[in-house]
C-alpha atoms as a PDB file:
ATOM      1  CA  UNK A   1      53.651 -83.300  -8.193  1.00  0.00           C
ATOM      2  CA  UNK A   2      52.781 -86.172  -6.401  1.00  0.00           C
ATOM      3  CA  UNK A   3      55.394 -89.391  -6.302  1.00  0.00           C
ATOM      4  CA  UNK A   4      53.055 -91.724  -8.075  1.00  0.00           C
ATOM      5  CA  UNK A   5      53.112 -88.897 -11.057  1.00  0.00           C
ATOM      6  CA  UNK A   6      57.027 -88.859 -11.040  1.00  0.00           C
ATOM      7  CA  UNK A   7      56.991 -92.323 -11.239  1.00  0.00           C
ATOM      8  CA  UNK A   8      54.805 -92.156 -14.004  1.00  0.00           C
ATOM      9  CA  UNK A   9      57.057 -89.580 -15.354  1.00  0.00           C
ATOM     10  CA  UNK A  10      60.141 -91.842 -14.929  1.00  0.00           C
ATOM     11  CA  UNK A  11      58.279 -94.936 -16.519  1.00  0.00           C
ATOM     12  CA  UNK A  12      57.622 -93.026 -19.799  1.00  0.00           C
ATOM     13  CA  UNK A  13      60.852 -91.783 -20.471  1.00  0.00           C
ATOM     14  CA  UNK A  14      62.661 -94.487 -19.760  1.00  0.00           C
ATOM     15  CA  UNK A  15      60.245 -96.626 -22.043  1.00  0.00           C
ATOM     16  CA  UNK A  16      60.820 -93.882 -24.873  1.00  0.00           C
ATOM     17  CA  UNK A  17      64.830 -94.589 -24.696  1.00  0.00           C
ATOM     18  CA  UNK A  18      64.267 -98.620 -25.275  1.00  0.00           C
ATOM     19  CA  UNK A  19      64.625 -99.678 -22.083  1.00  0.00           C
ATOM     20  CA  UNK A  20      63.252-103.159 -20.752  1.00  0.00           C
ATOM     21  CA  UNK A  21      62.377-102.708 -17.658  1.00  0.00           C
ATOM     22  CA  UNK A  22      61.463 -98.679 -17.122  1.00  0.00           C
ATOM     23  CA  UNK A  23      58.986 -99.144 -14.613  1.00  0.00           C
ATOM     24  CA  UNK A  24      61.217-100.938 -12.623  1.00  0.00           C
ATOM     25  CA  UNK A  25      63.949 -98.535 -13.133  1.00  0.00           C
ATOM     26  CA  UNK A  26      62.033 -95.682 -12.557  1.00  0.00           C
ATOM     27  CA  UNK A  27      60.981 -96.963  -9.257  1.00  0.00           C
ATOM     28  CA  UNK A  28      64.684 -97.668  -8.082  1.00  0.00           C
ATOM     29  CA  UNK A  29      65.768 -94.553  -8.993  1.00  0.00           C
ATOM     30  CA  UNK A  30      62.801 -92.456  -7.175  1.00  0.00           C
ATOM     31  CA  UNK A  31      63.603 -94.547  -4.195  1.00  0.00           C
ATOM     32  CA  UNK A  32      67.279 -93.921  -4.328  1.00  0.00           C
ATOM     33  CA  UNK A  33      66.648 -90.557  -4.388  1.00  0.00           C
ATOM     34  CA  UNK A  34      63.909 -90.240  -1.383  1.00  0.00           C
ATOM     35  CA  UNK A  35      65.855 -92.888   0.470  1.00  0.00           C
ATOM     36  CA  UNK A  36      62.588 -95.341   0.688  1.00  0.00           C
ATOM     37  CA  UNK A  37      62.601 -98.610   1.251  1.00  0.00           C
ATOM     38  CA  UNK A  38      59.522-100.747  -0.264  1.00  0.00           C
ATOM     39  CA  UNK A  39      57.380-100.514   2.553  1.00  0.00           C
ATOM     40  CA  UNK A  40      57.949 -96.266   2.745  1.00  0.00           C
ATOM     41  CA  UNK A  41      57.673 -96.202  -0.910  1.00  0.00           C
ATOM     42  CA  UNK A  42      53.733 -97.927  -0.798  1.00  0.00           C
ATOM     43  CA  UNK A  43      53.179 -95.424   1.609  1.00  0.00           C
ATOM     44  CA  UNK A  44      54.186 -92.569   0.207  1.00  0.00           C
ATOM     45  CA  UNK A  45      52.826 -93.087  -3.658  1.00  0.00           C
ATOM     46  CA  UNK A  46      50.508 -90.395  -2.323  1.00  0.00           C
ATOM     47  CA  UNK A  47      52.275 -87.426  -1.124  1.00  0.00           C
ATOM     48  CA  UNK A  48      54.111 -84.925  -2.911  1.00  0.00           C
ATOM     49  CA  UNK A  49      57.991 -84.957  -4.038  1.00  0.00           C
ATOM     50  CA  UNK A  50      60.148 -81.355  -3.444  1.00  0.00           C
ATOM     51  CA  UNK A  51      61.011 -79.708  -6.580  1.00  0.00           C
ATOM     52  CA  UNK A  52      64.345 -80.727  -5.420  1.00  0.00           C
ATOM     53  CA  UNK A  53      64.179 -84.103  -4.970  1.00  0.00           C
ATOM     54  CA  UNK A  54      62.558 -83.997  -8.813  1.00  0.00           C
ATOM     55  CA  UNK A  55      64.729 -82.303 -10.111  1.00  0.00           C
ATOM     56  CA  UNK A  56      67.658 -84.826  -8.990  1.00  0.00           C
ATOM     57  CA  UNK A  57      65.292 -87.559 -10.045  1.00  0.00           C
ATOM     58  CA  UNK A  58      65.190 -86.429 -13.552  1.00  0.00           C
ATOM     59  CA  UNK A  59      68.869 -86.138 -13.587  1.00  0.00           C
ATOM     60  CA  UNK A  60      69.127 -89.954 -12.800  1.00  0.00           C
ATOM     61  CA  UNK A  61      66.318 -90.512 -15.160  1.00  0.00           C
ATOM     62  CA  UNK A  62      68.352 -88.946 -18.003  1.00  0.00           C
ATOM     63  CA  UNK A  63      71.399 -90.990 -17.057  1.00  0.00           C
ATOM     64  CA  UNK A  64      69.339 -93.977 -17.230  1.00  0.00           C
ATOM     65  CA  UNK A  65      67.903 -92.941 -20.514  1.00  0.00           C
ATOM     66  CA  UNK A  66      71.533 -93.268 -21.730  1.00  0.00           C
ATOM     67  CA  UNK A  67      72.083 -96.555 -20.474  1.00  0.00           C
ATOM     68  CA  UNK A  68      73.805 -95.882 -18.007  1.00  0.00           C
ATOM     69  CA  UNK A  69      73.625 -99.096 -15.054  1.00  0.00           C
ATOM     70  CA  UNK A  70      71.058 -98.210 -12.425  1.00  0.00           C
ATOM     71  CA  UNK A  71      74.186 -99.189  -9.871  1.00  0.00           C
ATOM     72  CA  UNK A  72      76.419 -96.695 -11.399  1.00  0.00           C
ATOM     73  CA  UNK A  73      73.705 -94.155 -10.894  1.00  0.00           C
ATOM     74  CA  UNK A  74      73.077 -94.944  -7.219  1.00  0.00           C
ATOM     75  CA  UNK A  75      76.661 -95.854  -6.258  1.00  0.00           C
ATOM     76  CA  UNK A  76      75.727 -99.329  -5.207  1.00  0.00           C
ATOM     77  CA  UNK A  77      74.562-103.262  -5.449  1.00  0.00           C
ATOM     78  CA  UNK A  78      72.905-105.798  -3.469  1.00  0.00           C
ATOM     79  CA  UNK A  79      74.925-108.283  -3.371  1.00  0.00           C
ATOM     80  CA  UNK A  80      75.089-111.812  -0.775  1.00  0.00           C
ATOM     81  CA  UNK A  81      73.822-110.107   2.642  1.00  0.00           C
ATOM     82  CA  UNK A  82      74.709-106.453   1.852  1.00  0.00           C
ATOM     83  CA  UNK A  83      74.816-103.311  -0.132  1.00  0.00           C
ATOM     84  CA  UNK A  84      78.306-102.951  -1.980  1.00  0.00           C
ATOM     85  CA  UNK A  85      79.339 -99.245  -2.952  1.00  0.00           C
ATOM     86  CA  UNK A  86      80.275 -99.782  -6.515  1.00  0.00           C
ATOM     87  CA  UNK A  87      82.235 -97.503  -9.667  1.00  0.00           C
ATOM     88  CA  UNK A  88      82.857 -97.098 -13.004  1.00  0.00           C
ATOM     89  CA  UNK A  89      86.493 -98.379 -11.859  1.00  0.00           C
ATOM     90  CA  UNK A  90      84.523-101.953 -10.380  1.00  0.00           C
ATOM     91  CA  UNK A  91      82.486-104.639 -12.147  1.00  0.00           C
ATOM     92  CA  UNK A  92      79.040-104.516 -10.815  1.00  0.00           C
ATOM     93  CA  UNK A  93      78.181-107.558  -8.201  1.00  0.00           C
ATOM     94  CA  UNK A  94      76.174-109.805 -10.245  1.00  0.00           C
ATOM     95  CA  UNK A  95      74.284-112.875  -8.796  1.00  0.00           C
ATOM     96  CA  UNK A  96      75.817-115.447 -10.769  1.00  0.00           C
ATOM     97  CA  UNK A  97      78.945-114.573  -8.888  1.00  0.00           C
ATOM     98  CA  UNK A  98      77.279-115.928  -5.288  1.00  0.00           C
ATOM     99  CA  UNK A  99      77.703-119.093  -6.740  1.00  0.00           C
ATOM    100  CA  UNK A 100      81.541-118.849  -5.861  1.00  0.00           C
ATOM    101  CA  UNK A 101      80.553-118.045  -1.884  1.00  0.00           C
ATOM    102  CA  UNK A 102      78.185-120.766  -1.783  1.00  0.00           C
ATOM    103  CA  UNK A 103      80.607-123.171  -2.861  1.00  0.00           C
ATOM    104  CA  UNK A 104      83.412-121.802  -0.317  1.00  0.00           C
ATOM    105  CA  UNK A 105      80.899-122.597   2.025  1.00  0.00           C
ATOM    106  CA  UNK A 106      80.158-126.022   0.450  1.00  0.00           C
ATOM    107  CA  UNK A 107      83.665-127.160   0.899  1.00  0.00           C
ATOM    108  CA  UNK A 108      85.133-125.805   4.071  1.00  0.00           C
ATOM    109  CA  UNK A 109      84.163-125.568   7.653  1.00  0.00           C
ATOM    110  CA  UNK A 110      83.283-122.168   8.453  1.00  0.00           C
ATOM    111  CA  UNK A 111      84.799-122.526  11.988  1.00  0.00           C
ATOM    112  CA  UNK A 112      88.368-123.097  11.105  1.00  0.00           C
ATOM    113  CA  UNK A 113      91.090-120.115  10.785  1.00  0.00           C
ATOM    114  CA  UNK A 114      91.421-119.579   7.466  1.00  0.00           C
ATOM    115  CA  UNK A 115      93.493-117.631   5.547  1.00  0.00           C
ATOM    116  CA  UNK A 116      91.788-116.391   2.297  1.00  0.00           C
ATOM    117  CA  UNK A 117      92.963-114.696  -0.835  1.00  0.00           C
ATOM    118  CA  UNK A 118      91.002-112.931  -3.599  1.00  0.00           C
ATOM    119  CA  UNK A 119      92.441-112.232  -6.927  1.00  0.00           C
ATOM    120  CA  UNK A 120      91.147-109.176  -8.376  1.00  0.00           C
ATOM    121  CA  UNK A 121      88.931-108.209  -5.425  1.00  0.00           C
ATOM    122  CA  UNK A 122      87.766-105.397  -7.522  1.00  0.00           C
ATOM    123  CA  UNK A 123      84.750-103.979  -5.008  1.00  0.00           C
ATOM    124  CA  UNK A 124      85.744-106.494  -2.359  1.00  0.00           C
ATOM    125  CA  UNK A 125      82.606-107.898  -2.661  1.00  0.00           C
ATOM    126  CA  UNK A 126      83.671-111.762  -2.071  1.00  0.00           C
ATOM    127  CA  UNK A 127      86.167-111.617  -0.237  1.00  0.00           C
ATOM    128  CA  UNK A 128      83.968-109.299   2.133  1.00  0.00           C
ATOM    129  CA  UNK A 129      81.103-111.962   1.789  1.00  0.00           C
ATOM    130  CA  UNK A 130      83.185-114.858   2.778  1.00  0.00           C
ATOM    131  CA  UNK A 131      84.966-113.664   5.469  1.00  0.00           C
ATOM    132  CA  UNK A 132      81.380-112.792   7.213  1.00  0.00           C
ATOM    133  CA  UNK A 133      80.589-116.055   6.945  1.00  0.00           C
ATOM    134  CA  UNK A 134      83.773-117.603   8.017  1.00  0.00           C
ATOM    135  CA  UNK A 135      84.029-115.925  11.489  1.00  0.00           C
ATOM    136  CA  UNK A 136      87.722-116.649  12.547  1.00  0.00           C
ATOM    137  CA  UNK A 137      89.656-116.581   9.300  1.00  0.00           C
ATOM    138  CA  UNK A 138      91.247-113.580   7.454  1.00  0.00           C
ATOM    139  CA  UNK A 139      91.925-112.284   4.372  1.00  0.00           C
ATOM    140  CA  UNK A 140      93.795-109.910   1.475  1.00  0.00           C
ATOM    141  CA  UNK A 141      92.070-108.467  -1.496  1.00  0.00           C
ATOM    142  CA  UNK A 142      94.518-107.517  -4.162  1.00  0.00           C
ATOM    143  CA  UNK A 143      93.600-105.342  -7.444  1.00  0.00           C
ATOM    144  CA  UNK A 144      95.902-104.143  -9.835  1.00  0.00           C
ATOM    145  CA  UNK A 145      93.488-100.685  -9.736  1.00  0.00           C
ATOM    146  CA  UNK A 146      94.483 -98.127  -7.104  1.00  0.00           C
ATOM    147  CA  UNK A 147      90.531 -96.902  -7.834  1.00  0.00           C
ATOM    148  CA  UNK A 148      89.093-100.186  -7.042  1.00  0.00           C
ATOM    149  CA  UNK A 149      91.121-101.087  -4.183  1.00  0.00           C
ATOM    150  CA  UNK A 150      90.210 -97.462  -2.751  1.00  0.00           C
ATOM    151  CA  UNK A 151      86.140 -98.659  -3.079  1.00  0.00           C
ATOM    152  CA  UNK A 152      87.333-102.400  -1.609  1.00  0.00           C
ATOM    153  CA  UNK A 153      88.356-100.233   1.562  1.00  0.00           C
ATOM    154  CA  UNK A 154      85.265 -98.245   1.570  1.00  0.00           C
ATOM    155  CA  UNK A 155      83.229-101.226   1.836  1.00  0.00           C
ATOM    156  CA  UNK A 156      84.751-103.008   4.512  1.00  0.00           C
ATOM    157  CA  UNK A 157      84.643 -99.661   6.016  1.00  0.00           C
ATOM    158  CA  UNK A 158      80.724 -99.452   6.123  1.00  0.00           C
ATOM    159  CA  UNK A 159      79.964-103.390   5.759  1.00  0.00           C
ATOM    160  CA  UNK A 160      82.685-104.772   8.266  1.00  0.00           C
ATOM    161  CA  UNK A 161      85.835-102.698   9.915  1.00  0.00           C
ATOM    162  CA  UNK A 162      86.123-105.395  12.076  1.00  0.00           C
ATOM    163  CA  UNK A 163      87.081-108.292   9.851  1.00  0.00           C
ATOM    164  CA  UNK A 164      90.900-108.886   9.504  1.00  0.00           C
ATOM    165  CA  UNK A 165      91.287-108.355   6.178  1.00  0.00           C
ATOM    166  CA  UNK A 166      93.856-105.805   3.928  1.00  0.00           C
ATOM    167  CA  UNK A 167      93.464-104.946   0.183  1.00  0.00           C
ATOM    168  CA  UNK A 168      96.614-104.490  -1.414  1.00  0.00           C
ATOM    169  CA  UNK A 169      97.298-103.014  -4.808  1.00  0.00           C
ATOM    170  CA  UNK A 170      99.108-105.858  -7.120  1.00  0.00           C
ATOM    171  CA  UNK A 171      99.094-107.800 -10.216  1.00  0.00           C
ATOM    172  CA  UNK A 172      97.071-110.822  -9.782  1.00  0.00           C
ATOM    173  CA  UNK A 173      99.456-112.443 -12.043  1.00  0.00           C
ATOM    174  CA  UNK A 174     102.786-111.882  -9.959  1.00  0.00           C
ATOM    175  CA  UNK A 175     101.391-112.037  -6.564  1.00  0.00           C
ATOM    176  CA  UNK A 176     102.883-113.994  -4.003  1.00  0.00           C
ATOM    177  CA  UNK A 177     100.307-116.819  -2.790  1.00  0.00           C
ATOM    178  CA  UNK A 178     102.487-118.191  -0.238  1.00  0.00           C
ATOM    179  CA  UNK A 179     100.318-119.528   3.328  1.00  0.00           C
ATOM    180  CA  UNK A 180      97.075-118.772   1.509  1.00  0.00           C
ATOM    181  CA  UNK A 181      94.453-121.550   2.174  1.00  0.00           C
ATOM    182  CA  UNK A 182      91.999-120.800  -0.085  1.00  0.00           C
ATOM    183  CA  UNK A 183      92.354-118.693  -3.242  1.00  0.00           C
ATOM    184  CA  UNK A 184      89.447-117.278  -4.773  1.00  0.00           C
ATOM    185  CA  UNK A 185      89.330-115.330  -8.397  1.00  0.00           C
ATOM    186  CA  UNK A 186      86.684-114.350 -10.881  1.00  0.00           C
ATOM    187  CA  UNK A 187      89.432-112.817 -13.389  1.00  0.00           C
ATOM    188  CA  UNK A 188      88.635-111.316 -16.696  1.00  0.00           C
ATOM    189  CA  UNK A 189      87.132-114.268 -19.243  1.00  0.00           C
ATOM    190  CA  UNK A 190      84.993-112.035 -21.589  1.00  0.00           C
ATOM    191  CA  UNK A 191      86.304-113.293 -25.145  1.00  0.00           C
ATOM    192  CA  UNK A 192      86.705-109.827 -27.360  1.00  0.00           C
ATOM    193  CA  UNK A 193      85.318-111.215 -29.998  1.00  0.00           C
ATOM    194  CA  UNK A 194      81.986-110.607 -28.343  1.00  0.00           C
ATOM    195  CA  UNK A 195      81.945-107.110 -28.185  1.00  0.00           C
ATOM    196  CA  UNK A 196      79.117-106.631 -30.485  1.00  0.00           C
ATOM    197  CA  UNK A 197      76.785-109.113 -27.940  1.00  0.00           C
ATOM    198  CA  UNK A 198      77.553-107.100 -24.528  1.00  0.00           C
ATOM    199  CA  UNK A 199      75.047-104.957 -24.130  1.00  0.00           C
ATOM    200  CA  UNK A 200      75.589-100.939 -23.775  1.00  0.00           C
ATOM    201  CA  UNK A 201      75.576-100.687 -19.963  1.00  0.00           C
ATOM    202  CA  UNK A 202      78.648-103.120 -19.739  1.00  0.00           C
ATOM    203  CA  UNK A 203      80.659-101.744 -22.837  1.00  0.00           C
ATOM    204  CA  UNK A 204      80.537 -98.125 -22.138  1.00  0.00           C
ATOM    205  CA  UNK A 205      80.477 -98.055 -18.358  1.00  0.00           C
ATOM    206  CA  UNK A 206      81.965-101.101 -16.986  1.00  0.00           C
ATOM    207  CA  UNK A 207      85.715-101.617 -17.262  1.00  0.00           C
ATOM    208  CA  UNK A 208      87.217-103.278 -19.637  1.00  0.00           C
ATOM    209  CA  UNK A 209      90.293-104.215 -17.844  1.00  0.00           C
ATOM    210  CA  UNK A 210      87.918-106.696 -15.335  1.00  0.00           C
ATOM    211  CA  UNK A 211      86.420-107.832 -18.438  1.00  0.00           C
ATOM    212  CA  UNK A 212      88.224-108.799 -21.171  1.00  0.00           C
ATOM    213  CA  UNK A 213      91.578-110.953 -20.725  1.00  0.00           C
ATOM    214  CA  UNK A 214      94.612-109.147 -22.704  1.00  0.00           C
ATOM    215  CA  UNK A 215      95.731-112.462 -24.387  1.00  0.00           C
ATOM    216  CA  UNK A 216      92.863-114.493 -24.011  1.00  0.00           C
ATOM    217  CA  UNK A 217      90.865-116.271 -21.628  1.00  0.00           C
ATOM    218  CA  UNK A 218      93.292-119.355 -21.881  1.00  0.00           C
ATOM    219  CA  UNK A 219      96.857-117.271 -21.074  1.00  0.00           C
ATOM    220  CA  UNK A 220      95.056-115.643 -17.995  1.00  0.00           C
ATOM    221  CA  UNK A 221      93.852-118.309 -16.362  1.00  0.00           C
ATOM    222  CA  UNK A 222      97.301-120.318 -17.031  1.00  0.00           C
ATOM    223  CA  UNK A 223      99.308-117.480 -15.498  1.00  0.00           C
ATOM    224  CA  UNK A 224      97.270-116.864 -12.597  1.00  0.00           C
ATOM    225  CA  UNK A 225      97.234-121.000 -11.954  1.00  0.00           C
ATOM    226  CA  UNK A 226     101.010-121.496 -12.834  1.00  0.00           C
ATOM    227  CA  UNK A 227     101.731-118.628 -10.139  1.00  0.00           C
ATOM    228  CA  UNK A 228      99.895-120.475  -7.797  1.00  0.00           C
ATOM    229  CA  UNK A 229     101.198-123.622  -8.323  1.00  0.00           C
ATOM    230  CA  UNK A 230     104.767-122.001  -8.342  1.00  0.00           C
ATOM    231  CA  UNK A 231     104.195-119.700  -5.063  1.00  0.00           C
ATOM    232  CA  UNK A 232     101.977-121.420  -3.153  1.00  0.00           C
ATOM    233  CA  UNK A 233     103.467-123.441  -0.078  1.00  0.00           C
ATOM    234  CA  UNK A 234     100.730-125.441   1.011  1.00  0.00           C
ATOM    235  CA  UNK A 235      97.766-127.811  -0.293  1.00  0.00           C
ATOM    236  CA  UNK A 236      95.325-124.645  -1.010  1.00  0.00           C
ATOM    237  CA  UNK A 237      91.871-124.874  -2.509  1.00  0.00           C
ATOM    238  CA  UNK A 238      91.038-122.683  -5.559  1.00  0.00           C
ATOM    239  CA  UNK A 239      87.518-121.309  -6.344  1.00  0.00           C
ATOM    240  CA  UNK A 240      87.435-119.758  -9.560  1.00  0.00           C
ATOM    241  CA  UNK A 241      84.507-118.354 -11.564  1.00  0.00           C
ATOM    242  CA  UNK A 242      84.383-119.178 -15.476  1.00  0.00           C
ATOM    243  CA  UNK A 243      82.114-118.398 -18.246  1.00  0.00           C
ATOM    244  CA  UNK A 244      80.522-121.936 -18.587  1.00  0.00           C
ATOM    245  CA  UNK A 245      81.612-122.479 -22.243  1.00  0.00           C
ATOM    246  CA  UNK A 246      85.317-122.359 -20.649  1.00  0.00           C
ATOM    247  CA  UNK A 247      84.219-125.574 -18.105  1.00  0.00           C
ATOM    248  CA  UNK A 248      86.880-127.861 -19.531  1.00  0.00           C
ATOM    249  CA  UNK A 249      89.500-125.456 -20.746  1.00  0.00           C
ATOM    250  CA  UNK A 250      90.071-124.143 -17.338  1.00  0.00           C
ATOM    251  CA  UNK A 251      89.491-127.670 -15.556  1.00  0.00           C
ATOM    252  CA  UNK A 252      92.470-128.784 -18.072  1.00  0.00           C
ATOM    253  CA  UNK A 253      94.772-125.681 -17.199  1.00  0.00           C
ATOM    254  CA  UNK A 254      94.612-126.584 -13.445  1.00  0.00           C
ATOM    255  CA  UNK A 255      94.946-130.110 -14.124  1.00  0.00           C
ATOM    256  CA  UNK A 256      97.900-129.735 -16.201  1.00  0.00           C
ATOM    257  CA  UNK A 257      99.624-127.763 -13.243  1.00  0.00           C
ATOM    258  CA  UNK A 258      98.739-130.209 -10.849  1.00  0.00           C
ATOM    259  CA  UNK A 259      95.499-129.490  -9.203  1.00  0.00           C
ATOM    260  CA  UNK A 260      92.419-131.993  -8.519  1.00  0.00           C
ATOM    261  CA  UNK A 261      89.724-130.799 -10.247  1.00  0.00           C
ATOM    262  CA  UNK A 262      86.497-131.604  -7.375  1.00  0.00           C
ATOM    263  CA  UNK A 263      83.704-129.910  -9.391  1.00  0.00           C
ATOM    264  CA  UNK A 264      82.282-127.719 -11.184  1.00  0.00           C
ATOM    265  CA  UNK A 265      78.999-125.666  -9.330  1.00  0.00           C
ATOM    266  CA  UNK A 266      76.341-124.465 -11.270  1.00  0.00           C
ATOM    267  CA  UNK A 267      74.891-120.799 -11.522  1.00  0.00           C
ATOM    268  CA  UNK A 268      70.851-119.717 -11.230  1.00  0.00           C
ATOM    269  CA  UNK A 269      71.081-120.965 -14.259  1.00  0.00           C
ATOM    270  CA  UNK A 270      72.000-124.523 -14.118  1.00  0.00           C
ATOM    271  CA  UNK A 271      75.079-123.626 -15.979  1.00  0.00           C
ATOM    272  CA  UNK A 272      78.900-124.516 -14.692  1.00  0.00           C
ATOM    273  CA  UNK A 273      80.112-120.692 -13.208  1.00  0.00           C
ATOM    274  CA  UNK A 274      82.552-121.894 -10.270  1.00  0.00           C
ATOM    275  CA  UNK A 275      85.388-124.144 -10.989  1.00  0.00           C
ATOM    276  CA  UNK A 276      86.544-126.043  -7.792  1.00  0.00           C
ATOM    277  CA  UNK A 277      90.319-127.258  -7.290  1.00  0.00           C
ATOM    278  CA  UNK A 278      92.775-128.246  -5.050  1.00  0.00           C
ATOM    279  CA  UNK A 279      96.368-128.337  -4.703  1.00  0.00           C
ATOM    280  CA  UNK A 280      98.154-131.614  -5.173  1.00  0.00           C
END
């Protein structure tokens, strides 16, 4: 069989199981699985794929076909400049979430020594972003996930050994925040109530514990902020990413514990996604 067939193959099924996009996802997967990038993948539609390689291919087709995210399949996600390893113990980078990098770099200078925090690093995947922009500063990632702090490391591994930055296993609610700079977070605001609107890919295969707050969106954004406010020693800025329907709740909660609300950035979708703060 030649590639263009499997793809072909791919498309169908994927189409048969409901799926939006199946010609798309077929074509991911088959390049996962050859290794191509674009330009090898033109260039190949013509040759033939090893039973072996199909036979894998199928595999990822059927995991696909149950709705299973193309990332989980893979093991990874664009995401800023690089390719994050990713698990079912990690939210998947999404690109609404670059809108917290671009307004770290928005607000500081990327050529001061920073220190950096990131509250429920989960992949790493800002914290590892930032600190390649922002050359001489360091960082911690903390998780309260052994699994997802183990993936953090494995990124900074392959993406960066060299930046001076530890992940630490911790609750984000507890953790000490004293001589941080600049604390960043995108903590669990999913409201539960929801459930029946989240598609099947983030349901059954993301995790729930990065998702959905315990005791609402409004108790875990005031614990996280109150521990700041309690911990912290110096006049730190705080980039957090909301759910844009929680714009003014979480702008309140930081007021209310003395922080100066400086703005609120926008996603690719015009909508408010990063909350920007600083420490009275």
């Amino acid at each position: 069989m030649i590639i263009s067939e499997a793809l072909n193959y791919g498309t169908r099924a994927l189409s048969s199981s409901g799926l939006s996009q199946s010609k798309l996802d077929a074509k991911l997967l088959i390049k996962n699985q050859l290794d191509f990038n674009d330009e090898d993948f033109i260039k190949s539609l013509n040759h033939y794929i090893s039973l072996k390689d199909f036979e894998s291919y199928k595999l990822k087709i059927l995991r696909r076909m149950n709705h299973e995210p193309i990332a989980h399949i893979t093991g990874q996600k664009d995401f800023w400049k690089n390719t994050f390893s990713v698990s079912k113990d990690t939210l998947i980078p999404r690109p609404d979430s670059e809108a917290l990098i671009e307004s770290v770099l928005k607000y500081l200078p990327q050529d001061e020594n920073l220190n950096f925090l990131d509250l429920g690093t989960g992949s790493g995947c800002l914290i590892i972003s930032i600190l390649e922009e922002f050359k001489n500063s360091q960082g911690t990632g903390i998780d309260i996930s052994k699994n997802a702090i183990s993936i953090a490391n494995k990124n900074k591994k392959y993406i960066n050994n060299d930046l001076n930055l530890s992940f630490i296993i911790h609750d984000f609610f507890t953790y000490n925040t004293k001589g941080f700079d600049i604390i960043i977070c995108n903590p669990p605001y999913v409201p539960k109530n929801e459930l029946n609107e989240i598609t099947k890919e983030v349901i059954n295969f993301e995790p729930h514990l990065a998702l959905f707050p315990k005791k609402g969106t409004k108790d875990c954004y005031g614990k996280i902020i109150s521990n700041i406010k309690l911990t912290n020693n110096k006049n730190c800025y705080v980039f957090f990413e909301i759910d844009y329907r929680d714009h003014f709740l979480v702008s309140n909660i930081l007021k209310d514990n003395d922080f100066s609300v400086l703005a609120a950035e926008n996603d690719l979708t015009n909508r408010p996604r990063c909350i920007v703060a600083k420490m009275n």
